[in-house]
Every structure is written in C-alpha cells, then in structure tokens.
PDB file of N, CA and C in Angstrom:
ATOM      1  N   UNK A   1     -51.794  35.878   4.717  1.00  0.00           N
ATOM      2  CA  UNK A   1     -51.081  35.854   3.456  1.00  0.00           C
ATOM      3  C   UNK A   1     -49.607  36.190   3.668  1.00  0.00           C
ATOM      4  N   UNK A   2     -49.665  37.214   4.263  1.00  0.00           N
ATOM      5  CA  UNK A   2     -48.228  37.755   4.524  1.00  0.00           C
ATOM      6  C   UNK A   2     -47.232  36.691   5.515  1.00  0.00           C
ATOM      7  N   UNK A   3     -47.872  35.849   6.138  1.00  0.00           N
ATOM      8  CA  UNK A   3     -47.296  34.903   7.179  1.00  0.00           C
ATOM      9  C   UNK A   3     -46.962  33.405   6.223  1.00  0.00           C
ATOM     10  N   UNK A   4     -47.900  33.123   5.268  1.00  0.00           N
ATOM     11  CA  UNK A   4     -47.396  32.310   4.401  1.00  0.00           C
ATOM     12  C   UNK A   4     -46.151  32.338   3.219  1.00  0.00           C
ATOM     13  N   UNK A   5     -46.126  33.849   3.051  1.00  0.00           N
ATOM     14  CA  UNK A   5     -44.718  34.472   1.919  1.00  0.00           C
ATOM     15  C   UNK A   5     -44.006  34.197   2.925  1.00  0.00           C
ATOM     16  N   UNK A   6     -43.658  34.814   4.115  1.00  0.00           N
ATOM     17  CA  UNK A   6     -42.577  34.566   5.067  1.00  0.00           C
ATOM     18  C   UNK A   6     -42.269  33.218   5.460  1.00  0.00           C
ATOM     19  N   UNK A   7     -43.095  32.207   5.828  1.00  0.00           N
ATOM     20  CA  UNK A   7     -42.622  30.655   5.738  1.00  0.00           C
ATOM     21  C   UNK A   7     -42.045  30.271   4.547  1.00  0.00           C
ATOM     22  N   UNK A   8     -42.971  30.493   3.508  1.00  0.00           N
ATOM     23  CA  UNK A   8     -42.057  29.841   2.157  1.00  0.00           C
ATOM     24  C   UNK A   8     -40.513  30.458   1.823  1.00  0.00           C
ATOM     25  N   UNK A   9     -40.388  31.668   2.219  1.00  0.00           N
ATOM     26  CA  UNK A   9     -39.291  32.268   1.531  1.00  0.00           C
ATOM     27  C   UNK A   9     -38.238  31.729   3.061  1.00  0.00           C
ATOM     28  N   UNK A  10     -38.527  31.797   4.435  1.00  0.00           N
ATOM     29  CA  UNK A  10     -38.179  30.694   4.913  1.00  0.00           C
ATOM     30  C   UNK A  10     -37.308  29.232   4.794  1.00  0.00           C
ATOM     31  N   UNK A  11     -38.164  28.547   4.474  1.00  0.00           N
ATOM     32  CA  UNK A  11     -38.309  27.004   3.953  1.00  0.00           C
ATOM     33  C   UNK A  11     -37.449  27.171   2.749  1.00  0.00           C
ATOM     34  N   UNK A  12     -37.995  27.951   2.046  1.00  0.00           N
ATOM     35  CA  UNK A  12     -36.917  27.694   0.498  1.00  0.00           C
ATOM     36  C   UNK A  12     -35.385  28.610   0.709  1.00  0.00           C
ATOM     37  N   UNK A  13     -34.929  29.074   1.715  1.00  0.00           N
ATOM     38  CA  UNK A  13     -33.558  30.074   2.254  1.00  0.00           C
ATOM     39  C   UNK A  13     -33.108  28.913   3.285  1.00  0.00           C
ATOM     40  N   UNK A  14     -33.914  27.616   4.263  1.00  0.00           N
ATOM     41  CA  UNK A  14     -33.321  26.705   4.863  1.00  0.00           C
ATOM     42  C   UNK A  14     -32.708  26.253   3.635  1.00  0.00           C
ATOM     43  N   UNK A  15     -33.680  25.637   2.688  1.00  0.00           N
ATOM     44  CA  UNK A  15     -33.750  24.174   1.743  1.00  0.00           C
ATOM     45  C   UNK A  15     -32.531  24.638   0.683  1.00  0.00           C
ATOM     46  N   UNK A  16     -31.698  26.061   0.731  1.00  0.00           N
ATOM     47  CA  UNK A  16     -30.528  26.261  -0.184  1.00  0.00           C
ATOM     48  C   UNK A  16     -29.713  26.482   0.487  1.00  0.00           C
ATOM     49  N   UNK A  17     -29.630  26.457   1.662  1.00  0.00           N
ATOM     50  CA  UNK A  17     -28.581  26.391   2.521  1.00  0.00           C
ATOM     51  C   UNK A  17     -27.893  25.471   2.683  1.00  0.00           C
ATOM     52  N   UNK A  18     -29.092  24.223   3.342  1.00  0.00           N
ATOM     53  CA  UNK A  18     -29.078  23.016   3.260  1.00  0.00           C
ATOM     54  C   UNK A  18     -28.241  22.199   2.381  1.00  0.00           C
ATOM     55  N   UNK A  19     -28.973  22.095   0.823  1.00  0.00           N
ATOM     56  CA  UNK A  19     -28.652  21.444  -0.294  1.00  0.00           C
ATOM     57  C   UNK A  19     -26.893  21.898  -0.377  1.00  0.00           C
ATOM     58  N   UNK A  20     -27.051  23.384  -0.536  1.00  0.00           N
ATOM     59  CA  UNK A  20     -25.423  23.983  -0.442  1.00  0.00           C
ATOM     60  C   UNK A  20     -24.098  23.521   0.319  1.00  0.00           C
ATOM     61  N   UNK A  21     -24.730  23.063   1.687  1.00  0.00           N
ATOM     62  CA  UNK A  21     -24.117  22.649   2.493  1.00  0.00           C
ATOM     63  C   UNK A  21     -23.982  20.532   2.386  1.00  0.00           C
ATOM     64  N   UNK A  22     -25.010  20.356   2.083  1.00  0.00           N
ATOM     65  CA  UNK A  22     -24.451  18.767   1.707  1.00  0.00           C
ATOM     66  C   UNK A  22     -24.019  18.727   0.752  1.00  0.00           C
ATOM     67  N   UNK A  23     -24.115  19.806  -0.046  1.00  0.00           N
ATOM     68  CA  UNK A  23     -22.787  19.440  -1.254  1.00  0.00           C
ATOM     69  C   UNK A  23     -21.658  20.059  -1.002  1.00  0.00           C
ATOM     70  N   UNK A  24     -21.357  20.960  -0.520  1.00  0.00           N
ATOM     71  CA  UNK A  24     -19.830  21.301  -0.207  1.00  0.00           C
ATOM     72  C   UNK A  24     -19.189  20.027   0.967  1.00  0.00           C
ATOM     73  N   UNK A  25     -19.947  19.550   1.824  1.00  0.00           N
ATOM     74  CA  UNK A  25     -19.770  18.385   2.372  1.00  0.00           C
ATOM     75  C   UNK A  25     -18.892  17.259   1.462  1.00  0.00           C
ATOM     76  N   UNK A  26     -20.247  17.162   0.806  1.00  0.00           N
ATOM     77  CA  UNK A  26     -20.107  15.631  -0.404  1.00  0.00           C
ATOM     78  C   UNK A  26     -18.796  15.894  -1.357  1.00  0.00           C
ATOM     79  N   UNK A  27     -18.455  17.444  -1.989  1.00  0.00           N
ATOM     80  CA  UNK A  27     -17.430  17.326  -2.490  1.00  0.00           C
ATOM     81  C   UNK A  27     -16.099  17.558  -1.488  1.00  0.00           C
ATOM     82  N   UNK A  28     -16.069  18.033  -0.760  1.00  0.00           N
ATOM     83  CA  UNK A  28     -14.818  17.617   0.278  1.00  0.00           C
ATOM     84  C   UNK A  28     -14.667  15.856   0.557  1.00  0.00           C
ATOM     85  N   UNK A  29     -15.852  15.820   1.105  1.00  0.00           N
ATOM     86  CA  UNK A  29     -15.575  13.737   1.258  1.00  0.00           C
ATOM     87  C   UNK A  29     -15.124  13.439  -0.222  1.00  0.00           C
ATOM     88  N   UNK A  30     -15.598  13.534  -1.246  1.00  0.00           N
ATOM     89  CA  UNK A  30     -15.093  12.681  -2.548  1.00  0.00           C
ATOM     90  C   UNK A  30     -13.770  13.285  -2.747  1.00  0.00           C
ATOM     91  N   UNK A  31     -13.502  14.253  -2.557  1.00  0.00           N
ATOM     92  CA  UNK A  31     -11.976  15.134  -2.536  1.00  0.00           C
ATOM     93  C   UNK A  31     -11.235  14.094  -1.563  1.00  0.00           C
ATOM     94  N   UNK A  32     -11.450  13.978  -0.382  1.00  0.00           N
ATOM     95  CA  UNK A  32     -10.323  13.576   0.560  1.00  0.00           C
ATOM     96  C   UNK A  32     -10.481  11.564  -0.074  1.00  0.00           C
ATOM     97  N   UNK A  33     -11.493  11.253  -0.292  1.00  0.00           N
ATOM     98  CA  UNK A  33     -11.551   9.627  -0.872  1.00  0.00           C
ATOM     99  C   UNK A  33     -10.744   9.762  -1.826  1.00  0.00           C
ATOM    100  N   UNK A  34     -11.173  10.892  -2.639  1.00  0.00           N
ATOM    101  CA  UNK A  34      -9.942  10.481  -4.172  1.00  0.00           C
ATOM    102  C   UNK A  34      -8.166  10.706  -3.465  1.00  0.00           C
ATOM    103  N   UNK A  35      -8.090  11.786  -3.025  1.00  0.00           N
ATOM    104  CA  UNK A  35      -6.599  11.830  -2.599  1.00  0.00           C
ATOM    105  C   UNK A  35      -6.388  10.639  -1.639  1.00  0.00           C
ATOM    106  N   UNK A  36      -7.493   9.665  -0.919  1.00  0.00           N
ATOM    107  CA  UNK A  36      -6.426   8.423  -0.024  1.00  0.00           C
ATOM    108  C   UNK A  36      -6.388   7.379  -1.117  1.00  0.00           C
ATOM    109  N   UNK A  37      -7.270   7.595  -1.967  1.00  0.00           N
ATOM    110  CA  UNK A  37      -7.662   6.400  -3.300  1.00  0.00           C
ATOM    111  C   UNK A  37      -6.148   6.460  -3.820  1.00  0.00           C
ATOM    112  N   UNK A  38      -5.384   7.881  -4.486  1.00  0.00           N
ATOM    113  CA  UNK A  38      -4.475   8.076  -5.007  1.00  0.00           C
ATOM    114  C   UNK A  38      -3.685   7.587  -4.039  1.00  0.00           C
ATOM    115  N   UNK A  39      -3.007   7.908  -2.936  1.00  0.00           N
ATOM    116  CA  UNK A  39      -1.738   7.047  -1.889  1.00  0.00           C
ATOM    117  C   UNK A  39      -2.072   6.088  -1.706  1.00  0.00           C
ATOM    118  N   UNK A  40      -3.632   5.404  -2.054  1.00  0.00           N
ATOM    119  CA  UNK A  40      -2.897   3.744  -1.914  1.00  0.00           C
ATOM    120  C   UNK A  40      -2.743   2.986  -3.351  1.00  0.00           C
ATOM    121  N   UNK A  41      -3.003   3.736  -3.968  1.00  0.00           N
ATOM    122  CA  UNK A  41      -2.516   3.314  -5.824  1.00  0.00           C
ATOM    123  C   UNK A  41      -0.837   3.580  -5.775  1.00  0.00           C
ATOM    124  N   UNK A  42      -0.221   4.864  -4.980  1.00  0.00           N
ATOM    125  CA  UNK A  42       0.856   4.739  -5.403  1.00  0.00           C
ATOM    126  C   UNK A  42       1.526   3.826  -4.100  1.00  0.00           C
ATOM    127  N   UNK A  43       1.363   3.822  -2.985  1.00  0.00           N
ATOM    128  CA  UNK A  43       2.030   2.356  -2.043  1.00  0.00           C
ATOM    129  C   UNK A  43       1.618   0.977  -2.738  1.00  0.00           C
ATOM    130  N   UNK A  44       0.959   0.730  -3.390  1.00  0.00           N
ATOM    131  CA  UNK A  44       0.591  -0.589  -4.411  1.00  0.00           C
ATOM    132  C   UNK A  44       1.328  -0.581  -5.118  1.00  0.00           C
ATOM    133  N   UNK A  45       1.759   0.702  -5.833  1.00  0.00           N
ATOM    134  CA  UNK A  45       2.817   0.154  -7.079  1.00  0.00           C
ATOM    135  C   UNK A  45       4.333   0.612  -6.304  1.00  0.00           C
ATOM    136  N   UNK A  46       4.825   0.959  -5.143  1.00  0.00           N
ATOM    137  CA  UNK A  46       5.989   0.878  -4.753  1.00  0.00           C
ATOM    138  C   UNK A  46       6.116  -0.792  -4.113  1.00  0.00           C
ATOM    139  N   UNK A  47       5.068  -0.953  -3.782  1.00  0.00           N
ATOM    140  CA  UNK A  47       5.207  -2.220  -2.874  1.00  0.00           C
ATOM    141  C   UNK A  47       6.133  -3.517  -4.025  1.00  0.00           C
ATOM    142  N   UNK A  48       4.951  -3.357  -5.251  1.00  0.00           N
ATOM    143  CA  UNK A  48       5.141  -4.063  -6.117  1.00  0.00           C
ATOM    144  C   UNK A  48       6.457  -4.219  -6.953  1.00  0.00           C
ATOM    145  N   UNK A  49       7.005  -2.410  -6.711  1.00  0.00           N
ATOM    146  CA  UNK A  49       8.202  -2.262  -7.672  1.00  0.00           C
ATOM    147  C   UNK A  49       9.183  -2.617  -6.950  1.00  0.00           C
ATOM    148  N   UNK A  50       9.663  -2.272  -5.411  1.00  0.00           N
ATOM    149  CA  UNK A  50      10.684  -2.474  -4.427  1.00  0.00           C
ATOM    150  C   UNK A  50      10.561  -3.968  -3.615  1.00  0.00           C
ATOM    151  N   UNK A  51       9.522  -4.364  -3.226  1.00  0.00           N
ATOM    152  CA  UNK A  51      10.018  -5.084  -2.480  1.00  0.00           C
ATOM    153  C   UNK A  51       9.401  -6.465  -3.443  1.00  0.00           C
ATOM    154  N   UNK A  52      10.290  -8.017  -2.779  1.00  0.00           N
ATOM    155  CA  UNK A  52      10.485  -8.922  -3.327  1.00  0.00           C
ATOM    156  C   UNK A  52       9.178 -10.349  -2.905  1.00  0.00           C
ATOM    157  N   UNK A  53       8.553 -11.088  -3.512  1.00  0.00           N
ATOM    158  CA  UNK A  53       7.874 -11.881  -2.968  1.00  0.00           C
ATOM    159  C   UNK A  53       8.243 -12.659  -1.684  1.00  0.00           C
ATOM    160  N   UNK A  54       7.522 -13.027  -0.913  1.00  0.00           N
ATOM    161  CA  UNK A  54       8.220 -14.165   0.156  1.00  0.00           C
ATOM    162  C   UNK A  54       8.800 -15.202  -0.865  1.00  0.00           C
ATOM    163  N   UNK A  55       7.906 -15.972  -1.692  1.00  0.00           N
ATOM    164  CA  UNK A  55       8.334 -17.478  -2.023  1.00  0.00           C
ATOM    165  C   UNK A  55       9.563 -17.342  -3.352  1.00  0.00           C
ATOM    166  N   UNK A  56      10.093 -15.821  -3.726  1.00  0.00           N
ATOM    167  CA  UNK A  56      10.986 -15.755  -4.450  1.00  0.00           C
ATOM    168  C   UNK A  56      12.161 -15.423  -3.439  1.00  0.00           C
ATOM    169  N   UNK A  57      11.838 -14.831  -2.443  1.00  0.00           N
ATOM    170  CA  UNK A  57      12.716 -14.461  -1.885  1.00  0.00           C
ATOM    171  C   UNK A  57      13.592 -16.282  -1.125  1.00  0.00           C
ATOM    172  N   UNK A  58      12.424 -16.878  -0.680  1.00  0.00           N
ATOM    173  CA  UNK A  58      12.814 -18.709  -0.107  1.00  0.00           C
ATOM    174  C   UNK A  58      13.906 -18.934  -1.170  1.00  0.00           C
ATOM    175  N   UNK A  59      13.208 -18.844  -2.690  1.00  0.00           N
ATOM    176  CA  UNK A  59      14.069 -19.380  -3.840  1.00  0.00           C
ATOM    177  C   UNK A  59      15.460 -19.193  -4.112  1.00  0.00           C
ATOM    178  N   UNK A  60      15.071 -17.696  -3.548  1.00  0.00           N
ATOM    179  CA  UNK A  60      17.116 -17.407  -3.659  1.00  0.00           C
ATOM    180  C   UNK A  60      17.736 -17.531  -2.191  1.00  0.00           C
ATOM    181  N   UNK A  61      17.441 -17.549  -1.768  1.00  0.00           N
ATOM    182  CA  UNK A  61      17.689 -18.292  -0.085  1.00  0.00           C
ATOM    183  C   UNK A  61      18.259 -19.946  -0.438  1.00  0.00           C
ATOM    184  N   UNK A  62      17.405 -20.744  -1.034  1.00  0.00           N
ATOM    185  CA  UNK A  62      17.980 -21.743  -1.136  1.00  0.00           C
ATOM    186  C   UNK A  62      18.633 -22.593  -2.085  1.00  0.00           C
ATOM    187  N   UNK A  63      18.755 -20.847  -2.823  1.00  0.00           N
ATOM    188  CA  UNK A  63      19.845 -21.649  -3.699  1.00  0.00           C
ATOM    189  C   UNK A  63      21.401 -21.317  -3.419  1.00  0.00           C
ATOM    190  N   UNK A  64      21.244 -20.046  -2.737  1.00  0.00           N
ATOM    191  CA  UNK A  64      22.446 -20.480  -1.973  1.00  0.00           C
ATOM    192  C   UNK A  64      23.060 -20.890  -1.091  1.00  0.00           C
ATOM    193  N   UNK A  65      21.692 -21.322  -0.219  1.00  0.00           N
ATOM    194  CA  UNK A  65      22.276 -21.715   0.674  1.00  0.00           C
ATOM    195  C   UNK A  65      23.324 -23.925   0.200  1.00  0.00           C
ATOM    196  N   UNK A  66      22.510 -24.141  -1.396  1.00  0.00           N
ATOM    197  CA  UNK A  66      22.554 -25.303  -1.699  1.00  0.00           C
ATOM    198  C   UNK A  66      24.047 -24.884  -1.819  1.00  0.00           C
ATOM    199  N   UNK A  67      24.699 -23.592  -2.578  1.00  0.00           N
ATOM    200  CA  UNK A  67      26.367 -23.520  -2.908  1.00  0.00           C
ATOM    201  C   UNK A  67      26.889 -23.289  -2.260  1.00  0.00           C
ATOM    202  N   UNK A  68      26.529 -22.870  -1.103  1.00  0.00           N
ATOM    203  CA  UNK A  68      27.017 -22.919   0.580  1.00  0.00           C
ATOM    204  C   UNK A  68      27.633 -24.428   0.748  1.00  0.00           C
ATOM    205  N   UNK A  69      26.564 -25.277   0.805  1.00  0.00           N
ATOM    206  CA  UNK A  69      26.792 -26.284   1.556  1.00  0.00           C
ATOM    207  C   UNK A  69      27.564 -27.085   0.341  1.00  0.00           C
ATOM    208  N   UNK A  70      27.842 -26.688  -1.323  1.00  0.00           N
ATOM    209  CA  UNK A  70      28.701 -27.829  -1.956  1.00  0.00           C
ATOM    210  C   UNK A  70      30.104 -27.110  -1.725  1.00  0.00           C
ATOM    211  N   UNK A  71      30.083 -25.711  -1.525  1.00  0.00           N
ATOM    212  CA  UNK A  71      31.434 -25.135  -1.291  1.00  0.00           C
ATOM    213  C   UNK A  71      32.122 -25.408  -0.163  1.00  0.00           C
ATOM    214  N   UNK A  72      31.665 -25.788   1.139  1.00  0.00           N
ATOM    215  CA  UNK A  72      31.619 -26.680   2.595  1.00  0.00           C
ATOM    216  C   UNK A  72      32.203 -27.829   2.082  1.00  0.00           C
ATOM    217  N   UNK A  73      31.402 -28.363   1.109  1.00  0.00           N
ATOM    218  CA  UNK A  73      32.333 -30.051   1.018  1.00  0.00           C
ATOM    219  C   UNK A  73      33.222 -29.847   0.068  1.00  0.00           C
ATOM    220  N   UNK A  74      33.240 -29.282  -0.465  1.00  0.00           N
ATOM    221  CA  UNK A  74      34.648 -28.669  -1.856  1.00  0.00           C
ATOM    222  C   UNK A  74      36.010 -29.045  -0.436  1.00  0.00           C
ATOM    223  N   UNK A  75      35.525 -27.792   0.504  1.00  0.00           N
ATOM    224  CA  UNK A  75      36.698 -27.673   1.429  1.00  0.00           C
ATOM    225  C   UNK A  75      37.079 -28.563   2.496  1.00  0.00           C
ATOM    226  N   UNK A  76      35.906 -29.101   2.935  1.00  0.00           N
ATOM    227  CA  UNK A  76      36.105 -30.796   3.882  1.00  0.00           C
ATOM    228  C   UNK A  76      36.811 -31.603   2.783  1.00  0.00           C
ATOM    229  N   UNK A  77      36.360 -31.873   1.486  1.00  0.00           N
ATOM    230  CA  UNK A  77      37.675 -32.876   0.728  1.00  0.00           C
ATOM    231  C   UNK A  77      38.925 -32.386   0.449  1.00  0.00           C
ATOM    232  N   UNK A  78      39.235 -31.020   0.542  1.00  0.00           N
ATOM    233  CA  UNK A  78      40.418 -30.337   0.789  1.00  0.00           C
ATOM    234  C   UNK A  78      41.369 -30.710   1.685  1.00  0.00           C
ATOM    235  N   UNK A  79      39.973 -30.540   2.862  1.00  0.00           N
ATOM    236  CA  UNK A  79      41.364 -30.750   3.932  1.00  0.00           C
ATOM    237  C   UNK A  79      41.242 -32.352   4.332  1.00  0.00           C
ATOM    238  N   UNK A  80      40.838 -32.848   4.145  1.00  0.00           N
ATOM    239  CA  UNK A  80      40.880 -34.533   4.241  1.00  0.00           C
ATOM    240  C   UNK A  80      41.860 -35.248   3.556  1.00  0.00           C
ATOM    241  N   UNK A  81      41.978 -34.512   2.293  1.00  0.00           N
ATOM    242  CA  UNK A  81      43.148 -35.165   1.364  1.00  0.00           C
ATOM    243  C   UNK A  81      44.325 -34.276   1.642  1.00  0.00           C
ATOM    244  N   UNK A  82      44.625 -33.463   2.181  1.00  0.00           N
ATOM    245  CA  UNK A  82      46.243 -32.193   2.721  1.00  0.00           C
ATOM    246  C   UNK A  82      46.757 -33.344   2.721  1.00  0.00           C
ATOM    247  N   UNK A  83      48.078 -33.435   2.341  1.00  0.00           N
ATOM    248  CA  UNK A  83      48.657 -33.924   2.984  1.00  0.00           C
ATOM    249  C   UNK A  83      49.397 -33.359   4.285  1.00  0.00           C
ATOM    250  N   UNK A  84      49.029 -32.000   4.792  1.00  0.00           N
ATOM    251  CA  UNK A  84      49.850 -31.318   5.735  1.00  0.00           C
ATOM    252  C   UNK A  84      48.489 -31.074   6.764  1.00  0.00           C
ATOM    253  N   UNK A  85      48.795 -31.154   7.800  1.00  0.00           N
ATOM    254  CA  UNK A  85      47.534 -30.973   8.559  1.00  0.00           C
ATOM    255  C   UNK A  85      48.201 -29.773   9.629  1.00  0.00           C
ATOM    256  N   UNK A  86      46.976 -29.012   9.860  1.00  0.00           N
ATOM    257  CA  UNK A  86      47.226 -27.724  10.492  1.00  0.00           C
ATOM    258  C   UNK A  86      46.770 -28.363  11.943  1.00  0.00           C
TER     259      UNK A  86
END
C-alpha cells in the first residue's frame, strides 16, 4: 500500500513538472514567434513605405532618359545651324 501512495504521488510530482515545463516552453516559443511575427510586419511596411517598385522605378528611368535624348537633339540642331563653329 505504502509503495503504491509513493508511485502515485511520484507520477503525479513527474506529470506537474512536466506539463509546467511544456508550457513555460510553449509560452516562450509563442513569445519569441510573436516578437519575429512583429519585425517582419514592420520590415513589410518599411519596405513598402521607402523603397520604390522595379517597373516604376524603369518608368522614370525612361522617361528621362526620352528628355535626355530630345534635349541631345535640341543641341545637335543648335550647333548645326551656328553660324560660328567652335
């Protein structure tokens, strides 16, 4: 009798140790998931706020590069018509 109180009280002093211990576990892991959850919510919205698309970024690339090249011929008919040549 006395050897069966001592297993159970045993078994049930593992089994709250135990339980105790996979939950202080489980809430540290959901602790450290929520805080990387939070830094990549806020690098998502810096990404979004600072930096510029590729295919917007092409867009303004070629639009100036288009007033580049009419300001180029602005100045080739410049100097084609001088009458003073350097």
């Amino acid at each position: 009798m006395f050897f069966l109180v001592a297993v159970t009280e045993l078994v049930v002093s593992v089994s709250v140790a135990v339980c105790t211990g996979l939950g202080w576990i489980t809430s540290k892991t959901y602790h450290r998931i929520n805080e990387l959850d939070n830094r990549l919510d806020a690098a998502e919205l810096r990404m979004a706020t600072e930096y510029v698309a590729k295919k917007d970024l092409t867009d303004a690339v070629d639009r100036v590069e288009a007033h580049m090249i009419r300001i180029e011929n602005k100045l080739d008919k410049i100097v084609i018509t001088s009458p003073h040549r350097y």
